[in-house]
C-alpha atoms as a PDB file:
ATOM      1  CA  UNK A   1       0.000   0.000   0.000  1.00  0.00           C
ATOM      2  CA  UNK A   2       0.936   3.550  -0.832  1.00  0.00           C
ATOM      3  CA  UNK A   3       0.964   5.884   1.993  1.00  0.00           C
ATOM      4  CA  UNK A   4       1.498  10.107   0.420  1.00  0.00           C
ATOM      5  CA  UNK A   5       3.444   9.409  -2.556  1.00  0.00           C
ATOM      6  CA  UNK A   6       5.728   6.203  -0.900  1.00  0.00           C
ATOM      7  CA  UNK A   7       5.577   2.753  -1.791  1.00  0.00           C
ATOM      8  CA  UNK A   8       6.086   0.092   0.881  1.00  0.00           C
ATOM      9  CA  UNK A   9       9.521  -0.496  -0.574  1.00  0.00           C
ATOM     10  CA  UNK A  10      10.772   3.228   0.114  1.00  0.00           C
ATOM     11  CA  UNK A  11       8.729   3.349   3.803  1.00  0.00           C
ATOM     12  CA  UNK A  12      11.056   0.234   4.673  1.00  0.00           C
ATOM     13  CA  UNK A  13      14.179   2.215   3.448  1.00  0.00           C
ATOM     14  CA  UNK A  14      13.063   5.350   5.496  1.00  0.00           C
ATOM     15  CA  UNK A  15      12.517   3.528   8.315  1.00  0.00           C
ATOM     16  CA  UNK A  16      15.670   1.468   8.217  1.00  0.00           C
ATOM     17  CA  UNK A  17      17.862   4.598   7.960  1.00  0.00           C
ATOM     18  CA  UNK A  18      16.018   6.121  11.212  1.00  0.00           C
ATOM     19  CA  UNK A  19      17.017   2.832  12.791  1.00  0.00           C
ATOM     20  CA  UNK A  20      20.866   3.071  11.032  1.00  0.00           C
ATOM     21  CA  UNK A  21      20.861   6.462  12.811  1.00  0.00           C
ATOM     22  CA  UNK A  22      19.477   5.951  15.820  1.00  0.00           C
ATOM     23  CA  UNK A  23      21.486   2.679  16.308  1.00  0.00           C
ATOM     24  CA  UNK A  24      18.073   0.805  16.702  1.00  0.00           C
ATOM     25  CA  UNK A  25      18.500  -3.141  15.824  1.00  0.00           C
ATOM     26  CA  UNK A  26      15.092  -4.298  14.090  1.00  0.00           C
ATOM     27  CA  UNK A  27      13.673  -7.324  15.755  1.00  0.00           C
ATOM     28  CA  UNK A  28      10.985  -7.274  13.115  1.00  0.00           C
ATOM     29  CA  UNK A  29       9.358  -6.053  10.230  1.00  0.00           C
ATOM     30  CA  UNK A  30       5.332  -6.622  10.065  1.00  0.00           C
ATOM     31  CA  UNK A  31       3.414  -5.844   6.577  1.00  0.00           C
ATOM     32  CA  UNK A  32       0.000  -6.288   6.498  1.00  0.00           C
ATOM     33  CA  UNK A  33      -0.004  -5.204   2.600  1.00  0.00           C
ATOM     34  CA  UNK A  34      -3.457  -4.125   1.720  1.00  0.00           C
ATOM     35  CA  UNK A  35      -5.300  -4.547   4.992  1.00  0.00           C
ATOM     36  CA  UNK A  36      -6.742  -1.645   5.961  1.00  0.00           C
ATOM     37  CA  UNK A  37      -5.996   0.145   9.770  1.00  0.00           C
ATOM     38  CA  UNK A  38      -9.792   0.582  10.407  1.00  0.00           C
ATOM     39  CA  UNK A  39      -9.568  -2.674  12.530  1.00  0.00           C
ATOM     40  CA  UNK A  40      -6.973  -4.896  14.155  1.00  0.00           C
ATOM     41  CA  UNK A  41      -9.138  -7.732  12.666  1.00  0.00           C
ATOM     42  CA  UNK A  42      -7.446 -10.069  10.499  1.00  0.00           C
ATOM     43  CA  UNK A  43      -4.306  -8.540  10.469  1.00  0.00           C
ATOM     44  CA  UNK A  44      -2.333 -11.586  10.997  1.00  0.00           C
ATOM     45  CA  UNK A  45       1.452  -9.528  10.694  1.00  0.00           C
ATOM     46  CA  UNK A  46      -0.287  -6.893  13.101  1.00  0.00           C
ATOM     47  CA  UNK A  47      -1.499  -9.488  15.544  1.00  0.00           C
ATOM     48  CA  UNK A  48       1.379 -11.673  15.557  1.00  0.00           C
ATOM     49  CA  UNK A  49       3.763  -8.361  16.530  1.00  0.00           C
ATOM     50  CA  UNK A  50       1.060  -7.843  19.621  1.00  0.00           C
ATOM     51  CA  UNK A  51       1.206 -11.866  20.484  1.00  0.00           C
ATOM     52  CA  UNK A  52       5.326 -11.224  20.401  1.00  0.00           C
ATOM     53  CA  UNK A  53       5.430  -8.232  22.501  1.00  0.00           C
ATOM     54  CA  UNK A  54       3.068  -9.707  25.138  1.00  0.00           C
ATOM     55  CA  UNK A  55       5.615 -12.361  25.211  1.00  0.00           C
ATOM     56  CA  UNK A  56       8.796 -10.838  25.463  1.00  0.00           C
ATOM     57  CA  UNK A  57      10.137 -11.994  22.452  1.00  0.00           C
ATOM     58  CA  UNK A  58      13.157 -10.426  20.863  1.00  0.00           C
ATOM     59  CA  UNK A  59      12.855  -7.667  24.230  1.00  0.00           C
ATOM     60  CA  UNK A  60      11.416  -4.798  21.941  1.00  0.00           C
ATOM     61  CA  UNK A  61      10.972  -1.007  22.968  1.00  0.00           C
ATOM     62  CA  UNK A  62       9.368   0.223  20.466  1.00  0.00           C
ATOM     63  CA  UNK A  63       7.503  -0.535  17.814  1.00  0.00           C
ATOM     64  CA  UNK A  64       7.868   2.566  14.939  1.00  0.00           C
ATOM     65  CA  UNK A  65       5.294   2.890  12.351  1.00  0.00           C
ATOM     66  CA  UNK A  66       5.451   5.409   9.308  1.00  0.00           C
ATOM     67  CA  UNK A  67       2.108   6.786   9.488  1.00  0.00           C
ATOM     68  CA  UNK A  68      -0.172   6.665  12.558  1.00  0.00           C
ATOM     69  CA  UNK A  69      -2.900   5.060  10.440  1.00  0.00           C
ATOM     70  CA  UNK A  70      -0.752   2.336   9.788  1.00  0.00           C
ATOM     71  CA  UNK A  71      -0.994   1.344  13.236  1.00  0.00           C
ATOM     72  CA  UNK A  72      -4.965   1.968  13.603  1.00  0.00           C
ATOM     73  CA  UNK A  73      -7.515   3.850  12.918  1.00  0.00           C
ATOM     74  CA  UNK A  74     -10.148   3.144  15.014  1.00  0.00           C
ATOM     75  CA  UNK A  75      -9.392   4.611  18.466  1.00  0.00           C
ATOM     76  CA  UNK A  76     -10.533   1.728  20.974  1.00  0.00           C
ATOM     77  CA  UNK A  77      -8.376  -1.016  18.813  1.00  0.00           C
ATOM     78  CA  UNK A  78      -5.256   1.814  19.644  1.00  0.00           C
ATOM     79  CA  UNK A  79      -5.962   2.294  23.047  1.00  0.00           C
ATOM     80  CA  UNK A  80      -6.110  -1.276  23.751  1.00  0.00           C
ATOM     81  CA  UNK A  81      -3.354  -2.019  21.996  1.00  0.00           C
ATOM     82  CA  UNK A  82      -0.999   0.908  23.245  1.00  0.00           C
ATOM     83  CA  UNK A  83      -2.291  -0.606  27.046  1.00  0.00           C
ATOM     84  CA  UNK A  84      -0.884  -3.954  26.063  1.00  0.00           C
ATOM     85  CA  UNK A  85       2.752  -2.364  24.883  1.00  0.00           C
ATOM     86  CA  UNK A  86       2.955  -0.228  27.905  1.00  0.00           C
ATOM     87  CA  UNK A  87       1.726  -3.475  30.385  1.00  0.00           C
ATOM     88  CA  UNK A  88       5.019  -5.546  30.029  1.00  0.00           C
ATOM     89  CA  UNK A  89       7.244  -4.600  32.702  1.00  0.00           C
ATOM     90  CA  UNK A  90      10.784  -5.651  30.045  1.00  0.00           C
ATOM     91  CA  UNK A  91       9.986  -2.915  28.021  1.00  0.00           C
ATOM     92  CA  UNK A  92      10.348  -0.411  30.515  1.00  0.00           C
ATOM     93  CA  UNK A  93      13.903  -1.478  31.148  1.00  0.00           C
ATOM     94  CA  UNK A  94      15.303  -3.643  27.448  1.00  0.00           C
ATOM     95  CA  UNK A  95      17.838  -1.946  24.944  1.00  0.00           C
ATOM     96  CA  UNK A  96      17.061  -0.515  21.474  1.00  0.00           C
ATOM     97  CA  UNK A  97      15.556  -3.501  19.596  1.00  0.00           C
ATOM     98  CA  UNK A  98      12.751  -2.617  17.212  1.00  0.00           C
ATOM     99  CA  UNK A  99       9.761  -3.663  15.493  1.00  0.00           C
ATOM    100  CA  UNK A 100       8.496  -1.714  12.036  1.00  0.00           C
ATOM    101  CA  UNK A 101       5.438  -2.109  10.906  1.00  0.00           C
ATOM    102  CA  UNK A 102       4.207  -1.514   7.266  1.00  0.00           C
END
């Protein structure tokens, strides 16, 4: 999906360099290509990032997205989701690792 004029291709090369920069390692990269950020609902990439972070795996900070409405558009899925990111006690206290979603 095409987000102002950038093609999934160049948001992954944006985002990589802010990560170069920033020394950020990527844990992950989650494309949901064509699924739209009005629900969380069968967004399998999406979900599977939330069923990681809830776990611990790969001890991710943050997760960076390139648009807000990549992440969700309907404000109840986002609220319940940025509960769920901020619940895990390791990311309070892990390194730099990252996970981008498309």
């Amino acid at each position: 999906m095409q987000i102002d004029g950038y093609s999934l291709d160049a948001q992954k090369t944006k985002m990589k360099a802010f990560c170069d920069y920033n020394e950020y390692e990527i844990a992950g990269e989650h494309e949901d290509a064509g699924k739209s950020g009005k629900s969380i609902e069968g967004r399998v990439s999406f979900n599977q990032m939330m069923e990681d972070i809830k776990s611990g795996k790969d001890e991710v900070s943050y997760v960076l997205v390139f648009k807000l409405s990549r992440f969700g558009r309907n404000a109840a899925d986002v609220l319940a989701t940025l509960q769920v990111m901020q619940d895990p006690p390791e990311l309070l206290r892990k390194g730099r690792f990252v996970d981008i979603l498309l």
